[in-house]
PDB file of N, CA and C in Angstrom:
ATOM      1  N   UNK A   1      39.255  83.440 -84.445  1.00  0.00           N
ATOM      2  CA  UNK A   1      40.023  83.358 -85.681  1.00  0.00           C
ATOM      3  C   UNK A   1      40.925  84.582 -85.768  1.00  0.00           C
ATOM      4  N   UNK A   2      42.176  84.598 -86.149  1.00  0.00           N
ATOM      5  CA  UNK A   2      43.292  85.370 -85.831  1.00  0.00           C
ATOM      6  C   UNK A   2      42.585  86.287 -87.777  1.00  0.00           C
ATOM      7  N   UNK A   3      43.175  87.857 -87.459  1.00  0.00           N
ATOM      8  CA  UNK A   3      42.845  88.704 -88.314  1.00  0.00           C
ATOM      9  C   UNK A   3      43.702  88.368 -89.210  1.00  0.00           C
ATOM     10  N   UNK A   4      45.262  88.094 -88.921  1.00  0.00           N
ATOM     11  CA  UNK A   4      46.409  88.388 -89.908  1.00  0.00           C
ATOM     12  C   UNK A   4      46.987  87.212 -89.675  1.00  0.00           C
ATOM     13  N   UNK A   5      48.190  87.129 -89.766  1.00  0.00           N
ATOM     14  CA  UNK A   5      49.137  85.943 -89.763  1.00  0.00           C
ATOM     15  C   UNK A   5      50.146  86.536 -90.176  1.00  0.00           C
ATOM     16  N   UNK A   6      51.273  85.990 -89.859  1.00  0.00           N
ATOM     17  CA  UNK A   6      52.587  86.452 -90.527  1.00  0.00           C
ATOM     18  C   UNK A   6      53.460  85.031 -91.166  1.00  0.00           C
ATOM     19  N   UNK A   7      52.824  83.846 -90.790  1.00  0.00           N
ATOM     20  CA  UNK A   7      53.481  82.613 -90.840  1.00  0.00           C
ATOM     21  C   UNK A   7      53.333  82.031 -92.302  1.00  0.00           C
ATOM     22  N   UNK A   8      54.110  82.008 -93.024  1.00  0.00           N
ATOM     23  CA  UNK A   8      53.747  81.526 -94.299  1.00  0.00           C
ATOM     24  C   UNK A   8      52.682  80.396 -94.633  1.00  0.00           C
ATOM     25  N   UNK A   9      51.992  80.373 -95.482  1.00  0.00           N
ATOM     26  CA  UNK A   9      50.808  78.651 -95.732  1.00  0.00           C
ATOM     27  C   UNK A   9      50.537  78.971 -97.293  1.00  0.00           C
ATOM     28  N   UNK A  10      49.998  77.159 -97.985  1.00  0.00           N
ATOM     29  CA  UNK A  10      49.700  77.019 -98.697  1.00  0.00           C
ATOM     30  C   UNK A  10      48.092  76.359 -98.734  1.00  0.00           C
ATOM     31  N   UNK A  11      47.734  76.857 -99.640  1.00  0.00           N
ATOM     32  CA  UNK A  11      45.900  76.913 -99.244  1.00  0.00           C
ATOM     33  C   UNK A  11      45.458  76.465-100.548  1.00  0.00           C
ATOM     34  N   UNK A  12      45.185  74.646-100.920  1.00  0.00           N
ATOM     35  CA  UNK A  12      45.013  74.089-102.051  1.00  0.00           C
ATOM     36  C   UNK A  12      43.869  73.531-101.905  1.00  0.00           C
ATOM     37  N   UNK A  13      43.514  72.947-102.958  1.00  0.00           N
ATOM     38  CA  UNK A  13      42.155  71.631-103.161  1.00  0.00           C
ATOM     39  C   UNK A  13      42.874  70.445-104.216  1.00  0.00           C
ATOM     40  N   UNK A  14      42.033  69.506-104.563  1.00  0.00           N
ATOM     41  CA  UNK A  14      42.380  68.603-105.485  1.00  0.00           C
ATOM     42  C   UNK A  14      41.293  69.052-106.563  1.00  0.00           C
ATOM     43  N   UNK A  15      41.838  68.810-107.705  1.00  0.00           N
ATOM     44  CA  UNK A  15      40.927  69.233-108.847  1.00  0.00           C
ATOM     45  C   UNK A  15      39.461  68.379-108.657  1.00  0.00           C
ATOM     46  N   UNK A  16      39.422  67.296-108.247  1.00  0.00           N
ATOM     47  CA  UNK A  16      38.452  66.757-108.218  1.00  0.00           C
ATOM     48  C   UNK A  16      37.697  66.488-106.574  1.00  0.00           C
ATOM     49  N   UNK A  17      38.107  66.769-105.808  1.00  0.00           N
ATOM     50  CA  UNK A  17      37.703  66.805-104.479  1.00  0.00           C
ATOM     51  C   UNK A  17      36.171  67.319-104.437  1.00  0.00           C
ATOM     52  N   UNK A  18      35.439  66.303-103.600  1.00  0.00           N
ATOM     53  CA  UNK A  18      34.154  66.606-103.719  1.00  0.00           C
ATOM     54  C   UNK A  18      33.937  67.183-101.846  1.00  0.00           C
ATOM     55  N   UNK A  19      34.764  67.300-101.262  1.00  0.00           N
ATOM     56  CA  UNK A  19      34.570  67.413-100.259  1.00  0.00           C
ATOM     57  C   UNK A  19      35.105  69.016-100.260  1.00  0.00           C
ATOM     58  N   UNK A  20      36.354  69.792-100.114  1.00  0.00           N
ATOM     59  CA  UNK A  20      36.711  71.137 -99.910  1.00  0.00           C
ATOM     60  C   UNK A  20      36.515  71.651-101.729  1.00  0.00           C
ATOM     61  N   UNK A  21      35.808  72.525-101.899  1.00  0.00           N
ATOM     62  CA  UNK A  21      35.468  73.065-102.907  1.00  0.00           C
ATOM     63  C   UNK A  21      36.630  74.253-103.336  1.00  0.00           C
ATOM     64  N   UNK A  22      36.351  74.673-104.819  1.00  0.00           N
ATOM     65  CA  UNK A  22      37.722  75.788-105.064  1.00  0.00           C
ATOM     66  C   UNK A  22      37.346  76.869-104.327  1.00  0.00           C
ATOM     67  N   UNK A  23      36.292  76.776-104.063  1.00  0.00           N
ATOM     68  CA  UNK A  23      36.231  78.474-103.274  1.00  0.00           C
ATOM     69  C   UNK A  23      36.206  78.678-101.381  1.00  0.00           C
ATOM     70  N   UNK A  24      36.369  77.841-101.381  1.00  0.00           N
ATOM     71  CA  UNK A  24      37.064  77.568 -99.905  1.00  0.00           C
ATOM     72  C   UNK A  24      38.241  78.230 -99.992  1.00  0.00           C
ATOM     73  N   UNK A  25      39.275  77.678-100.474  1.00  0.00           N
ATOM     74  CA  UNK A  25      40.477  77.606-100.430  1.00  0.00           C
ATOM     75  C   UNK A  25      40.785  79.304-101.038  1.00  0.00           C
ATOM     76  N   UNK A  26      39.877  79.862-101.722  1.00  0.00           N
ATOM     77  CA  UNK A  26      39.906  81.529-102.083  1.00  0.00           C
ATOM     78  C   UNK A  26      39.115  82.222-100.896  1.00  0.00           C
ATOM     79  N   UNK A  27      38.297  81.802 -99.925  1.00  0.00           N
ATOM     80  CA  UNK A  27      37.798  82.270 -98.960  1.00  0.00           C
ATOM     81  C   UNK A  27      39.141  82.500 -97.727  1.00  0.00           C
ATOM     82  N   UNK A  28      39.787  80.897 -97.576  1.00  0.00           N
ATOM     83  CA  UNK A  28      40.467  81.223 -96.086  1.00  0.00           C
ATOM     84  C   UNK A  28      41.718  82.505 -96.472  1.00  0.00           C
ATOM     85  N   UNK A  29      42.218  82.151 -98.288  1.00  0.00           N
ATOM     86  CA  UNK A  29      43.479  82.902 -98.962  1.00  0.00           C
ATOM     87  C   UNK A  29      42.480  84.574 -98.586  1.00  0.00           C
ATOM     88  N   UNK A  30      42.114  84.846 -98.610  1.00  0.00           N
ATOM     89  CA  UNK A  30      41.164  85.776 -98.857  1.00  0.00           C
ATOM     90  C   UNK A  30      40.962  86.637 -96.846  1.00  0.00           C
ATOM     91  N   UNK A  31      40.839  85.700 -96.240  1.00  0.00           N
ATOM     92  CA  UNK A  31      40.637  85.843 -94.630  1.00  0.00           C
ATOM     93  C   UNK A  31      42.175  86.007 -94.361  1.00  0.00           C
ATOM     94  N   UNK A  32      43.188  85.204 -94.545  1.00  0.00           N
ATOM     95  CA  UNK A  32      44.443  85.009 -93.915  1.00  0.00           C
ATOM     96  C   UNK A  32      45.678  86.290 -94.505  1.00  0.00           C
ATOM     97  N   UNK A  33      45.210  86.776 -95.901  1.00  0.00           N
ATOM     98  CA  UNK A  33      46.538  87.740 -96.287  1.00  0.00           C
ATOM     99  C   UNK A  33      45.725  88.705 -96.080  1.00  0.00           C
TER     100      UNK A  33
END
């Protein structure tokens, strides 16, 4: 898994998604900037 990135991304869920949870999506935001 790469430390940094320089490539822009957007890192969402669906409000109701039972499958990727909200804190996923604050984990990878969290790993990637």
């Amino acid at each position: 898994v790469a430390k940094s990135c320089f490539v822009p991304a957007l890192f969402g869920h669906a409000t109701e998604d039972d499958f990727i949870q909200p804190h996923h999506s604050d984990r990878i935001y969290d790993t990637y900037a």
